[in-house]
PDB file of N, CA and C in Angstrom:
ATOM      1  N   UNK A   1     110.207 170.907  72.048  1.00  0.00           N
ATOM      2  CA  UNK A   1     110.822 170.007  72.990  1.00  0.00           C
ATOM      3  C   UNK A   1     112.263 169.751  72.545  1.00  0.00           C
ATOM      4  N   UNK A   2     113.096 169.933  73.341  1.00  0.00           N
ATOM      5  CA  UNK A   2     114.438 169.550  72.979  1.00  0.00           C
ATOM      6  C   UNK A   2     114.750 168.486  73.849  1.00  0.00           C
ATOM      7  N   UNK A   3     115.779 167.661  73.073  1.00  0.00           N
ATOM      8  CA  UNK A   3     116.796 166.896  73.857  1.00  0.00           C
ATOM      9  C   UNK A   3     117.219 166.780  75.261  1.00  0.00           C
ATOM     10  N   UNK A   4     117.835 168.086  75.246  1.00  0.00           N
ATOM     11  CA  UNK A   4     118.147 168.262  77.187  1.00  0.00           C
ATOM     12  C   UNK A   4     116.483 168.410  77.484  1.00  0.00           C
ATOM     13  N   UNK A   5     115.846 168.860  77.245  1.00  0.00           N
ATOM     14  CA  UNK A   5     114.997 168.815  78.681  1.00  0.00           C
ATOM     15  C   UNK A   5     114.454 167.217  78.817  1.00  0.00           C
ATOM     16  N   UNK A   6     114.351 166.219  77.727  1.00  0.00           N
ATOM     17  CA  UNK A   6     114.101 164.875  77.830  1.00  0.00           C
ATOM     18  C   UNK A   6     115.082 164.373  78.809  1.00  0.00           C
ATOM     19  N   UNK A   7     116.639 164.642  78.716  1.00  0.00           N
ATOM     20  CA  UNK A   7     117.309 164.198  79.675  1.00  0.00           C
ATOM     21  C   UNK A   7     116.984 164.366  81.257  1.00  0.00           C
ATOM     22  N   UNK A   8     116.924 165.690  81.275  1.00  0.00           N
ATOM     23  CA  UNK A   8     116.149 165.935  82.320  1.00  0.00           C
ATOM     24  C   UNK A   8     115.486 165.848  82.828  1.00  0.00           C
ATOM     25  N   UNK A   9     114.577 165.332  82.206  1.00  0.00           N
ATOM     26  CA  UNK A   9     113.148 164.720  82.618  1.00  0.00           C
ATOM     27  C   UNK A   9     113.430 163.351  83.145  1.00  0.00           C
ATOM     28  N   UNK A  10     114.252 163.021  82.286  1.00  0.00           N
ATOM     29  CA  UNK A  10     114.696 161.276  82.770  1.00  0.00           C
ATOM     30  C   UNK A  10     115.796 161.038  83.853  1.00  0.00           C
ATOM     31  N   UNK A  11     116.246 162.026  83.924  1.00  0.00           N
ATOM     32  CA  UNK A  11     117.306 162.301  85.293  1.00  0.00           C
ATOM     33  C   UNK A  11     115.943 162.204  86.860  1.00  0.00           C
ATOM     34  N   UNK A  12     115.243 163.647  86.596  1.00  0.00           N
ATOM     35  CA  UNK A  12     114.193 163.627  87.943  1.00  0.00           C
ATOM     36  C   UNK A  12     113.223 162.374  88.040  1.00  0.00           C
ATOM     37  N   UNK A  13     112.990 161.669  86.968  1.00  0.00           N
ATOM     38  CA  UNK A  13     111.934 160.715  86.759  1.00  0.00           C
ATOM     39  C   UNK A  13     112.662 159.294  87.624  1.00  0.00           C
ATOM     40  N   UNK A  14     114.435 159.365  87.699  1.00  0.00           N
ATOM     41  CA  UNK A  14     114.951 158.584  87.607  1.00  0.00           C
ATOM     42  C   UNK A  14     115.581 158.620  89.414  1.00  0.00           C
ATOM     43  N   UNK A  15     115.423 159.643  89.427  1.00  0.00           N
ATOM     44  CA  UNK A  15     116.106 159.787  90.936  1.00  0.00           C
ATOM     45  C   UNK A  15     115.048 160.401  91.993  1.00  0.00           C
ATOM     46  N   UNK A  16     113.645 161.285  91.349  1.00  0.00           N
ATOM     47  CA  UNK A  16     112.761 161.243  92.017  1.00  0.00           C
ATOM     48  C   UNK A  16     112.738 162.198  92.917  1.00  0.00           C
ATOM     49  N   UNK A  17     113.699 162.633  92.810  1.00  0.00           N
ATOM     50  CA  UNK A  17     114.667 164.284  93.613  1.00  0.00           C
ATOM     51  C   UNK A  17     115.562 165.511  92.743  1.00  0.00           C
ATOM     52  N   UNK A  18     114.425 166.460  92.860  1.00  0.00           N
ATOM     53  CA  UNK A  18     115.121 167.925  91.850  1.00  0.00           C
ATOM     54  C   UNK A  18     116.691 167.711  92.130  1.00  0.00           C
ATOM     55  N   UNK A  19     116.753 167.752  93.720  1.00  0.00           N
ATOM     56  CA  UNK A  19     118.139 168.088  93.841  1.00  0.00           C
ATOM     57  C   UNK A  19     119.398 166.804  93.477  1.00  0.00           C
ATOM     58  N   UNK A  20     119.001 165.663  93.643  1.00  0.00           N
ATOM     59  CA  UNK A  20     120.077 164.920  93.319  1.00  0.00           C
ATOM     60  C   UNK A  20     120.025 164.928  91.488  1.00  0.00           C
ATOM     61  N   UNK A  21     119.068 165.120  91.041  1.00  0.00           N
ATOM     62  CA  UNK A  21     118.824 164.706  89.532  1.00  0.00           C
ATOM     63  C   UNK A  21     119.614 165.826  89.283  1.00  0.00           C
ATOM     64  N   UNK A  22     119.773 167.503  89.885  1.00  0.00           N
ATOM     65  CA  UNK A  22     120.555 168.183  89.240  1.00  0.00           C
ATOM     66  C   UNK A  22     122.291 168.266  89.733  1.00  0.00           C
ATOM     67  N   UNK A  23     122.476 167.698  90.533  1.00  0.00           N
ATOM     68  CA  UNK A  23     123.555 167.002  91.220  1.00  0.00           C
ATOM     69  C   UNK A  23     123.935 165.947  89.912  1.00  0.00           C
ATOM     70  N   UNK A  24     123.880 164.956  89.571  1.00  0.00           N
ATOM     71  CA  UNK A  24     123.873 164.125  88.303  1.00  0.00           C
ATOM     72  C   UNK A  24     124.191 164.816  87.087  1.00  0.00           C
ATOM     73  N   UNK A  25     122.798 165.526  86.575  1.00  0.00           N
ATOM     74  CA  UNK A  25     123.277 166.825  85.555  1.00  0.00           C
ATOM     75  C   UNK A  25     124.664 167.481  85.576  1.00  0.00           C
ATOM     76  N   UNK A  26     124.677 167.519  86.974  1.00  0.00           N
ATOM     77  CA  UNK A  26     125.932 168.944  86.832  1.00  0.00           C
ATOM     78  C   UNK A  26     125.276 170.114  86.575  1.00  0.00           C
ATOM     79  N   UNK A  27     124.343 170.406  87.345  1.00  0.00           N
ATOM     80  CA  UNK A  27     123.733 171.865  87.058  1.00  0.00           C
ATOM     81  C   UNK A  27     122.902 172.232  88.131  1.00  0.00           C
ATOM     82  N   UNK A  28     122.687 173.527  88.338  1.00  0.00           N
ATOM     83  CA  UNK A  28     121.972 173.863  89.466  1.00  0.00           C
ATOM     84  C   UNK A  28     120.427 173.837  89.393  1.00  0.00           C
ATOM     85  N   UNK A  29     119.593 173.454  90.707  1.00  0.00           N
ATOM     86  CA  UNK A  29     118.125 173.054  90.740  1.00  0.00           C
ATOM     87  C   UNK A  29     117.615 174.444  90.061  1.00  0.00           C
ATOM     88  N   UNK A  30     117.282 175.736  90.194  1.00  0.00           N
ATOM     89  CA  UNK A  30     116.490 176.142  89.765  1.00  0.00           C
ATOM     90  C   UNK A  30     116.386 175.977  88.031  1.00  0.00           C
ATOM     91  N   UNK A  31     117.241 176.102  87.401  1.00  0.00           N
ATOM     92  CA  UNK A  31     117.582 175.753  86.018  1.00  0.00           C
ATOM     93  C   UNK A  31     116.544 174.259  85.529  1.00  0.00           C
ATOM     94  N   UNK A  32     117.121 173.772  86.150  1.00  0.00           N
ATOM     95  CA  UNK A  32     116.356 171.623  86.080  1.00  0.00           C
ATOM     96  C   UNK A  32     114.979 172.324  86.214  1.00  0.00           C
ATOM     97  N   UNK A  33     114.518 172.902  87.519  1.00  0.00           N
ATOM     98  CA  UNK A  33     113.212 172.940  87.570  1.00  0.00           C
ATOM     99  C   UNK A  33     112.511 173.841  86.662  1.00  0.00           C
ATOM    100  N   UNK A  34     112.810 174.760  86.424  1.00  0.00           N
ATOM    101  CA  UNK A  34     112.545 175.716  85.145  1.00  0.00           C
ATOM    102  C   UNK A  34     112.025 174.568  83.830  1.00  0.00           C
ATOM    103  N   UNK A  35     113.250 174.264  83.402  1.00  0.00           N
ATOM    104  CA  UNK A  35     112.924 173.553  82.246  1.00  0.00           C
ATOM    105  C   UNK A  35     111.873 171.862  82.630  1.00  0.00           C
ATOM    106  N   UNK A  36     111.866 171.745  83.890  1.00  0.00           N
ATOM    107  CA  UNK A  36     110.892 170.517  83.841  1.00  0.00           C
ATOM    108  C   UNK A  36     109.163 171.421  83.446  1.00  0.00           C
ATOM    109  N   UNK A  37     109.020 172.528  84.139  1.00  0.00           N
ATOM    110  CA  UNK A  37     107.853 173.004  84.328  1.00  0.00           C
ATOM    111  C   UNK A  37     108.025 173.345  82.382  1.00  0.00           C
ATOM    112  N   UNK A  38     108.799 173.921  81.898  1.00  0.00           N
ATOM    113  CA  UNK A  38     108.691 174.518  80.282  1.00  0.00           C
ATOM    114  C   UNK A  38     107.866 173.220  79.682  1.00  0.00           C
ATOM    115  N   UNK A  39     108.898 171.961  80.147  1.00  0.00           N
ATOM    116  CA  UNK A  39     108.301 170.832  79.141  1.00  0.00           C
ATOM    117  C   UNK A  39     106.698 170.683  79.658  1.00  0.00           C
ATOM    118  N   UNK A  40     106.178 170.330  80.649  1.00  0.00           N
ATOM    119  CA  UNK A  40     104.931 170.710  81.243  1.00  0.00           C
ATOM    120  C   UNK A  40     104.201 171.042  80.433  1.00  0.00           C
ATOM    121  N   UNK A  41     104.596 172.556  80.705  1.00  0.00           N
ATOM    122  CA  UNK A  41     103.491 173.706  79.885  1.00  0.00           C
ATOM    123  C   UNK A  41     103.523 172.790  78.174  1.00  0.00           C
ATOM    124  N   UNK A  42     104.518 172.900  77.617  1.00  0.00           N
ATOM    125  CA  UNK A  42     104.801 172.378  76.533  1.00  0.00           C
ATOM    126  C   UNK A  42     104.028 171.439  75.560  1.00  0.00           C
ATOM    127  N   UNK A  43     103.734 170.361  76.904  1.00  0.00           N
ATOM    128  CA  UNK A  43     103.112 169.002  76.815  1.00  0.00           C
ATOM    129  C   UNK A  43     101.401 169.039  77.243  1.00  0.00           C
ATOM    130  N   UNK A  44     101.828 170.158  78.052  1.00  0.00           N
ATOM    131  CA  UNK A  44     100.002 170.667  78.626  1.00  0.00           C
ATOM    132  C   UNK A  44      99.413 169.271  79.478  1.00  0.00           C
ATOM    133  N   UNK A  45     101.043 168.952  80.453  1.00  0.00           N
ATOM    134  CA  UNK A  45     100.247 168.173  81.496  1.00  0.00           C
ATOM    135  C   UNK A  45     101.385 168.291  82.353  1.00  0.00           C
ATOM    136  N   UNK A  46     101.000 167.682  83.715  1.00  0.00           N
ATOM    137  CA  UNK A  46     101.958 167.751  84.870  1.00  0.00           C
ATOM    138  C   UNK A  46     102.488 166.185  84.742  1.00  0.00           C
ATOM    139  N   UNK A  47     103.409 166.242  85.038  1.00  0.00           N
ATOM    140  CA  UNK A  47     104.322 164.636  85.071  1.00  0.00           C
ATOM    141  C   UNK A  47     104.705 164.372  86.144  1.00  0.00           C
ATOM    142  N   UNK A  48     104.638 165.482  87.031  1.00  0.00           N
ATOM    143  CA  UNK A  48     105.511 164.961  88.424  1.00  0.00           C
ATOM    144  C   UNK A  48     104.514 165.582  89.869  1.00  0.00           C
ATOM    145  N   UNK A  49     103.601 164.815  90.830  1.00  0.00           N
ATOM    146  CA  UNK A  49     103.284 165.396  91.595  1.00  0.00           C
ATOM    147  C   UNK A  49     104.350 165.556  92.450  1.00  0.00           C
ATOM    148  N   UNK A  50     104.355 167.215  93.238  1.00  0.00           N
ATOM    149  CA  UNK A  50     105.209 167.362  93.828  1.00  0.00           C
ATOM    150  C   UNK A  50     104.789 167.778  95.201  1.00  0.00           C
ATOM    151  N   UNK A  51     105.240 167.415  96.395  1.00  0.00           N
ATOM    152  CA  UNK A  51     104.990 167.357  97.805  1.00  0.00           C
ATOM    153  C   UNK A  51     106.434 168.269  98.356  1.00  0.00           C
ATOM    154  N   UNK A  52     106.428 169.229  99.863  1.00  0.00           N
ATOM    155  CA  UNK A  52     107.569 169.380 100.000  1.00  0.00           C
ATOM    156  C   UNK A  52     108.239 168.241 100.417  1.00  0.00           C
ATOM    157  N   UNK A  53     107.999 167.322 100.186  1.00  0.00           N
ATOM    158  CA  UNK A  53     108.747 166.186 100.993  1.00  0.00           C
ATOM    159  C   UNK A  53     109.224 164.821  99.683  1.00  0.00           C
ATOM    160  N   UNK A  54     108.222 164.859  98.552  1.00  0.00           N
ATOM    161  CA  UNK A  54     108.748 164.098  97.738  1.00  0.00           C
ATOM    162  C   UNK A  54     108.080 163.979  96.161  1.00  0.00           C
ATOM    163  N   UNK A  55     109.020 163.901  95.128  1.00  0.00           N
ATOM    164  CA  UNK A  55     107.985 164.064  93.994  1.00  0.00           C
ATOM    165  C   UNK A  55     107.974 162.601  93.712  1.00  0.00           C
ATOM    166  N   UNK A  56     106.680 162.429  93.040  1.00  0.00           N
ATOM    167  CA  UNK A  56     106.066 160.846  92.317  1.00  0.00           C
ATOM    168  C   UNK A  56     106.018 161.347  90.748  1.00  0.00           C
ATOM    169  N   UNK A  57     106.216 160.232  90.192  1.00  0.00           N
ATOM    170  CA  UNK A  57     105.221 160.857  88.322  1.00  0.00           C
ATOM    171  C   UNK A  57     103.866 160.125  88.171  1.00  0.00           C
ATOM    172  N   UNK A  58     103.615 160.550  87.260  1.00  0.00           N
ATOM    173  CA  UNK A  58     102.065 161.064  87.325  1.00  0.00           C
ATOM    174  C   UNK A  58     101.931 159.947  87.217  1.00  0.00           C
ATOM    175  N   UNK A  59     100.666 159.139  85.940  1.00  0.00           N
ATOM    176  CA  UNK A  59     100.521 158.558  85.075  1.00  0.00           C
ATOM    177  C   UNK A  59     101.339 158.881  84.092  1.00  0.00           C
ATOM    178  N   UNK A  60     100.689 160.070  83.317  1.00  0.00           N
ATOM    179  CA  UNK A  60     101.847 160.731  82.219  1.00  0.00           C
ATOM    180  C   UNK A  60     103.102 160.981  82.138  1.00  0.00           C
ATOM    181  N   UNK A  61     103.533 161.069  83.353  1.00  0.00           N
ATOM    182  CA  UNK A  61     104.917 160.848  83.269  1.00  0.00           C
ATOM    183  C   UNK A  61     105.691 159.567  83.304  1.00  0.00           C
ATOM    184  N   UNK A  62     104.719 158.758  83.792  1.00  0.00           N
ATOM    185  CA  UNK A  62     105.583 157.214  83.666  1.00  0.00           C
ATOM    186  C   UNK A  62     105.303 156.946  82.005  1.00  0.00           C
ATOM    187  N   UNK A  63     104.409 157.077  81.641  1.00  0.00           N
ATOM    188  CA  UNK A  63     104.147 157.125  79.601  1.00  0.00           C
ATOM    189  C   UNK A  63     105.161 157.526  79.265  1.00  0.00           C
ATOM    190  N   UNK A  64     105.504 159.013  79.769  1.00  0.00           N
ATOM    191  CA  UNK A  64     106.339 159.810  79.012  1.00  0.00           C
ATOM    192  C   UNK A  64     108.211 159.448  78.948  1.00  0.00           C
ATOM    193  N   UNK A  65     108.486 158.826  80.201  1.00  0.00           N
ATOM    194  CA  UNK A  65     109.318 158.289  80.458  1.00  0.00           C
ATOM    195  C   UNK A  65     109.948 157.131  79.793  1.00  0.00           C
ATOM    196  N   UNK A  66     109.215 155.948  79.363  1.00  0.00           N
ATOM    197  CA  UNK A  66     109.421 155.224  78.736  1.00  0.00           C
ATOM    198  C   UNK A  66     109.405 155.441  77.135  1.00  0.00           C
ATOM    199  N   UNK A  67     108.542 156.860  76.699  1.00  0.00           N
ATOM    200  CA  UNK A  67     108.506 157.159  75.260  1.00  0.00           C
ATOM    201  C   UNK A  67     110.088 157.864  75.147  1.00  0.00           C
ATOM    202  N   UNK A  68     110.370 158.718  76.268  1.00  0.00           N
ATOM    203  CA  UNK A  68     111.296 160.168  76.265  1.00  0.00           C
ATOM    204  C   UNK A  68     112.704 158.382  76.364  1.00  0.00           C
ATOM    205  N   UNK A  69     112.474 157.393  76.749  1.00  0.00           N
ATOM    206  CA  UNK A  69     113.905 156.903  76.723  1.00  0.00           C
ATOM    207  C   UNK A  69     113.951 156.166  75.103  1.00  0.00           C
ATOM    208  N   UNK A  70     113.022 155.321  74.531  1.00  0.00           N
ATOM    209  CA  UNK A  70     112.859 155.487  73.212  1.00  0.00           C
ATOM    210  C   UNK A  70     113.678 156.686  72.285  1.00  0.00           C
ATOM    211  N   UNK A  71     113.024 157.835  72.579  1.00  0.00           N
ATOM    212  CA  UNK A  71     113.245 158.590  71.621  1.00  0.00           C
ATOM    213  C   UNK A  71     115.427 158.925  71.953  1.00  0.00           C
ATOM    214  N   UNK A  72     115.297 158.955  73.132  1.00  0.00           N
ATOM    215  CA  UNK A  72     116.661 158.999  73.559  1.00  0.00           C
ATOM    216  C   UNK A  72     117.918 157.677  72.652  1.00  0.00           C
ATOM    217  N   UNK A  73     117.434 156.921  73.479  1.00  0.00           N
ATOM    218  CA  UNK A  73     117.746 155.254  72.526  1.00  0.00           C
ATOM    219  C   UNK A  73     118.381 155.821  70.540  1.00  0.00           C
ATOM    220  N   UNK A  74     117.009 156.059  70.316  1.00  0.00           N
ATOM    221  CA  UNK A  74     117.335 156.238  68.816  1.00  0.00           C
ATOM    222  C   UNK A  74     118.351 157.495  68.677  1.00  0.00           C
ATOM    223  N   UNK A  75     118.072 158.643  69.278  1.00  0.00           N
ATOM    224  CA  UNK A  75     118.839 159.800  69.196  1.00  0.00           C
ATOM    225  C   UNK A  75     120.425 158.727  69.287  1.00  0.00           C
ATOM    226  N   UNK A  76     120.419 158.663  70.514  1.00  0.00           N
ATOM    227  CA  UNK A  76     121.902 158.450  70.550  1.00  0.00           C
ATOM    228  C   UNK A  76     122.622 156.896  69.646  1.00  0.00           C
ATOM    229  N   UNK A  77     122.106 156.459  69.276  1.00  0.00           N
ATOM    230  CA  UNK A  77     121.748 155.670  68.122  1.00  0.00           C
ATOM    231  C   UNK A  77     122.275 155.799  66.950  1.00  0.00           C
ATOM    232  N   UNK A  78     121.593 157.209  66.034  1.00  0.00           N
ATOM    233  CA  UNK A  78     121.532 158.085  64.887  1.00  0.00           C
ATOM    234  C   UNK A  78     123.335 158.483  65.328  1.00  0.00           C
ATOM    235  N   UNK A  79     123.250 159.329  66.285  1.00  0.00           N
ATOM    236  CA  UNK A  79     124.416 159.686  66.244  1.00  0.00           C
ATOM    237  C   UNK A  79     125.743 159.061  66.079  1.00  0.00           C
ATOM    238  N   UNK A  80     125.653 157.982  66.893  1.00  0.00           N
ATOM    239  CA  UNK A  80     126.971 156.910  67.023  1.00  0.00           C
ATOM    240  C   UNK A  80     126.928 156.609  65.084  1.00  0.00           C
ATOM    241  N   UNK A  81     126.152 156.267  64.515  1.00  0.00           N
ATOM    242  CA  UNK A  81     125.456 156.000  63.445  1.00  0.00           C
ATOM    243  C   UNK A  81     126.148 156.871  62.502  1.00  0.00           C
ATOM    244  N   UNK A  82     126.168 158.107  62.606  1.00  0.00           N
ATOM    245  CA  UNK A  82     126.628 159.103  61.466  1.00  0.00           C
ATOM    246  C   UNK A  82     127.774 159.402  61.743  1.00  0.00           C
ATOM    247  N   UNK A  83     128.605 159.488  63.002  1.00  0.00           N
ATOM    248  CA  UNK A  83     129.869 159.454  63.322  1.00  0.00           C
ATOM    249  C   UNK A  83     130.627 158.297  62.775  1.00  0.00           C
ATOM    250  N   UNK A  84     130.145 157.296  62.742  1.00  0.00           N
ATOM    251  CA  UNK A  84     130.363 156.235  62.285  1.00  0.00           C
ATOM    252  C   UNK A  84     130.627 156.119  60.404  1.00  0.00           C
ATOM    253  N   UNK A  85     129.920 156.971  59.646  1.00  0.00           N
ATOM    254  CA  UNK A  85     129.797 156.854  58.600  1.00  0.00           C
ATOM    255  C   UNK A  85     130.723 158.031  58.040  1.00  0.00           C
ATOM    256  N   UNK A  86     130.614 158.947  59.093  1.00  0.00           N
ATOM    257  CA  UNK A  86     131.287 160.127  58.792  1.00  0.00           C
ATOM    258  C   UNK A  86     133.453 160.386  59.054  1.00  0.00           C
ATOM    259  N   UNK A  87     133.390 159.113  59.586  1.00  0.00           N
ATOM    260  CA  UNK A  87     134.645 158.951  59.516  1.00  0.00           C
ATOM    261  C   UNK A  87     135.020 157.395  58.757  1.00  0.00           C
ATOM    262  N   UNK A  88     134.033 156.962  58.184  1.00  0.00           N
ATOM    263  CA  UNK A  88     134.373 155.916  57.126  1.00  0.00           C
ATOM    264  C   UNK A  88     134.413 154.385  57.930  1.00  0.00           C
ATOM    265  N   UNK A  89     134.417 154.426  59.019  1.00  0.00           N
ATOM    266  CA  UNK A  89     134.300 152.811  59.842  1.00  0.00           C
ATOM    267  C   UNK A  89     132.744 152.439  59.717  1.00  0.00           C
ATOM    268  N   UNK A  90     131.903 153.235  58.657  1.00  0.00           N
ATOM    269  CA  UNK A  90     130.172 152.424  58.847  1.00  0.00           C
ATOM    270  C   UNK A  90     129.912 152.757  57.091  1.00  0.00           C
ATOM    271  N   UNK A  91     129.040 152.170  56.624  1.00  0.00           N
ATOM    272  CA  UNK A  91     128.450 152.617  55.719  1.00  0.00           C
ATOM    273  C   UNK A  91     129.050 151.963  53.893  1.00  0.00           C
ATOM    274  N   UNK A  92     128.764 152.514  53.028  1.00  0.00           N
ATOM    275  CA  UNK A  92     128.943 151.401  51.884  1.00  0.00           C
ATOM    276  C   UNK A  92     130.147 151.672  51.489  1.00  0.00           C
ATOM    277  N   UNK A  93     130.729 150.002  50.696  1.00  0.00           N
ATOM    278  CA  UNK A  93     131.732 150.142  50.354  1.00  0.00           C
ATOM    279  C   UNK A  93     131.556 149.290  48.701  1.00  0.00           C
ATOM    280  N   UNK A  94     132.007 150.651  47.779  1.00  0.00           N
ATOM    281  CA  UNK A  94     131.981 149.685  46.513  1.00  0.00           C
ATOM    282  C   UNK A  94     133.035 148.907  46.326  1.00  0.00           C
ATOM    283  N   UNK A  95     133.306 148.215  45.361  1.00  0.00           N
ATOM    284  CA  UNK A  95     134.717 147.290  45.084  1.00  0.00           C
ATOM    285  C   UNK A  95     133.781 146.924  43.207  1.00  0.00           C
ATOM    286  N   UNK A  96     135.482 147.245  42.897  1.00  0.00           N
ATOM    287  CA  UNK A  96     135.382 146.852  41.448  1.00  0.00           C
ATOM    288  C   UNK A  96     136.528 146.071  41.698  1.00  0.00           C
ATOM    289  N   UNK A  97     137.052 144.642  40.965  1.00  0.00           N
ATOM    290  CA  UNK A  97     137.629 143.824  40.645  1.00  0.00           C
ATOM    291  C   UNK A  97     137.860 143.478  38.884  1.00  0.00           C
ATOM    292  N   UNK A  98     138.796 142.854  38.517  1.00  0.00           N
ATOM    293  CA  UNK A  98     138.921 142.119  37.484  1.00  0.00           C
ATOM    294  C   UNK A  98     138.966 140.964  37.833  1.00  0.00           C
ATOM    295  N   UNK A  99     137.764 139.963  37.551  1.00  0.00           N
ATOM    296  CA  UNK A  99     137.925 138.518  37.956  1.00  0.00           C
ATOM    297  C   UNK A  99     139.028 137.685  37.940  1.00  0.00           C
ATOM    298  N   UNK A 100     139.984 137.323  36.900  1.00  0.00           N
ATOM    299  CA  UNK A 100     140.876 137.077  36.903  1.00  0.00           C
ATOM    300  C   UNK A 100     141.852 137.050  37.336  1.00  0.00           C
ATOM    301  N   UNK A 101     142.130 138.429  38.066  1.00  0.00           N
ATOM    302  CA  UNK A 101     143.306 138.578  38.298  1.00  0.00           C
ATOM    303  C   UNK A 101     143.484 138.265  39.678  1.00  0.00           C
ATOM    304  N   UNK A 102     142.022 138.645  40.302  1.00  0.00           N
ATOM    305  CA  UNK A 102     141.856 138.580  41.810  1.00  0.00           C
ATOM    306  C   UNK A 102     140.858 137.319  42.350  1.00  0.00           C
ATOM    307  N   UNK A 103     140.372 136.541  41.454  1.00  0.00           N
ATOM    308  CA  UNK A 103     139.169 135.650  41.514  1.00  0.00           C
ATOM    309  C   UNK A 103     139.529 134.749  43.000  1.00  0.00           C
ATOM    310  N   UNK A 104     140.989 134.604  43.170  1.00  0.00           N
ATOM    311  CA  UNK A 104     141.045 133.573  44.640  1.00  0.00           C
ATOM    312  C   UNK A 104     141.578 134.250  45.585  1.00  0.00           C
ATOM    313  N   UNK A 105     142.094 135.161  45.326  1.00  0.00           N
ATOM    314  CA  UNK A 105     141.987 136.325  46.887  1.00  0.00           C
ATOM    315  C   UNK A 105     141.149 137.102  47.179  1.00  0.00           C
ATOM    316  N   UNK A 106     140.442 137.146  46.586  1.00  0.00           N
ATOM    317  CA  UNK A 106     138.620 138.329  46.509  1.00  0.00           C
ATOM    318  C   UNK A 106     137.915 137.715  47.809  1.00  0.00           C
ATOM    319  N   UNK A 107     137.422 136.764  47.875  1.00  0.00           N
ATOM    320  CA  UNK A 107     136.767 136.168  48.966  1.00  0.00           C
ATOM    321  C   UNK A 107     137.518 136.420  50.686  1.00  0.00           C
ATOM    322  N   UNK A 108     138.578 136.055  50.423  1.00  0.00           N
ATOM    323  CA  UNK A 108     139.568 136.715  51.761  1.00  0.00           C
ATOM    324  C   UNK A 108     139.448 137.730  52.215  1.00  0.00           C
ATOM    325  N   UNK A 109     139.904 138.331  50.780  1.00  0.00           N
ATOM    326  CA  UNK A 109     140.265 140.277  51.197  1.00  0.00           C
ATOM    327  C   UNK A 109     138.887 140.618  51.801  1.00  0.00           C
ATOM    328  N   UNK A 110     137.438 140.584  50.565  1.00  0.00           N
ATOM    329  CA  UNK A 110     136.277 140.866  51.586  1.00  0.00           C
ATOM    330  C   UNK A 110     135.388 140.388  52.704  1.00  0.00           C
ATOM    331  N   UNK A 111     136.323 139.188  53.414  1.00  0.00           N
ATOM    332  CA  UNK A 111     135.923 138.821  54.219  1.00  0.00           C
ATOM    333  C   UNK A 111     136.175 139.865  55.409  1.00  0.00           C
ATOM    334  N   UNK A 112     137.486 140.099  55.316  1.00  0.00           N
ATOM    335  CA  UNK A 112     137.893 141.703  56.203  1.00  0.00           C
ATOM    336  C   UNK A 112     136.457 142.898  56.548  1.00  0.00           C
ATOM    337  N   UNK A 113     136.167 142.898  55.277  1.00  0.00           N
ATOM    338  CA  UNK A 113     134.648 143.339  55.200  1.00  0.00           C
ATOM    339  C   UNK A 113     133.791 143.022  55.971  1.00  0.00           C
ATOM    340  N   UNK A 114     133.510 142.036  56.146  1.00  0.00           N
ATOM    341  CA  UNK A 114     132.210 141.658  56.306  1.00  0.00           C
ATOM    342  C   UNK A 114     131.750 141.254  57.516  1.00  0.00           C
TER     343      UNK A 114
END
């Protein structure tokens, strides 16, 4: 299971229509529908009954929906998260001092910190 097809899943789950959900995407329906049916098989259940006139989600797909935005949540989460650390605005900061010298501006300066 990858990423995009969770999006995807949460795009059709969300709009309830192949074609506007791949309209949204930015990508063309047979592609969206391809990969909804992969995750399917994948998952070894159907999520979306489909009518020519309108798709519903299942049971399992309303489960899956609320798990697939979870897992989304944290993904994009993690990321902001390590970008964050990876350009130095997140994550630990040591500090060595000599008491003395700095004992009444120390509290200031790491207030900037904190």
């Amino acid at each position: 299971m990858r990423m995009r097809q969770l999006r995807y899943f949460q795009a059709v789950a969300e709009e309830l229509h192949f074609g506007k959900a791949a309209e949204r995407l930015h990508i063309q329906q047979p592609p969206l529908s391809r990969q909804i049916q992969n995750l399917e098989e994948e998952l070894e259940v159907e999520l979306f009954k489909r009518t020519n006139r309108k798709v519903e989600l299942t049971d399992e797909g309303r489960y899956f929906l609320k798990e697939a935005k979870e897992i989304m949540t944290i993904m994009d989460r993690s990321k902001t998260t390590l970008q964050a650390m990876g350009n130095g605005t997140a994550g630990k900061l040591k500090v060595s001092f000599i008491y003395l010298a700095l004992s009444s501006a120390f509290p200031e300066i790491m207030g900037d910190f904190i």
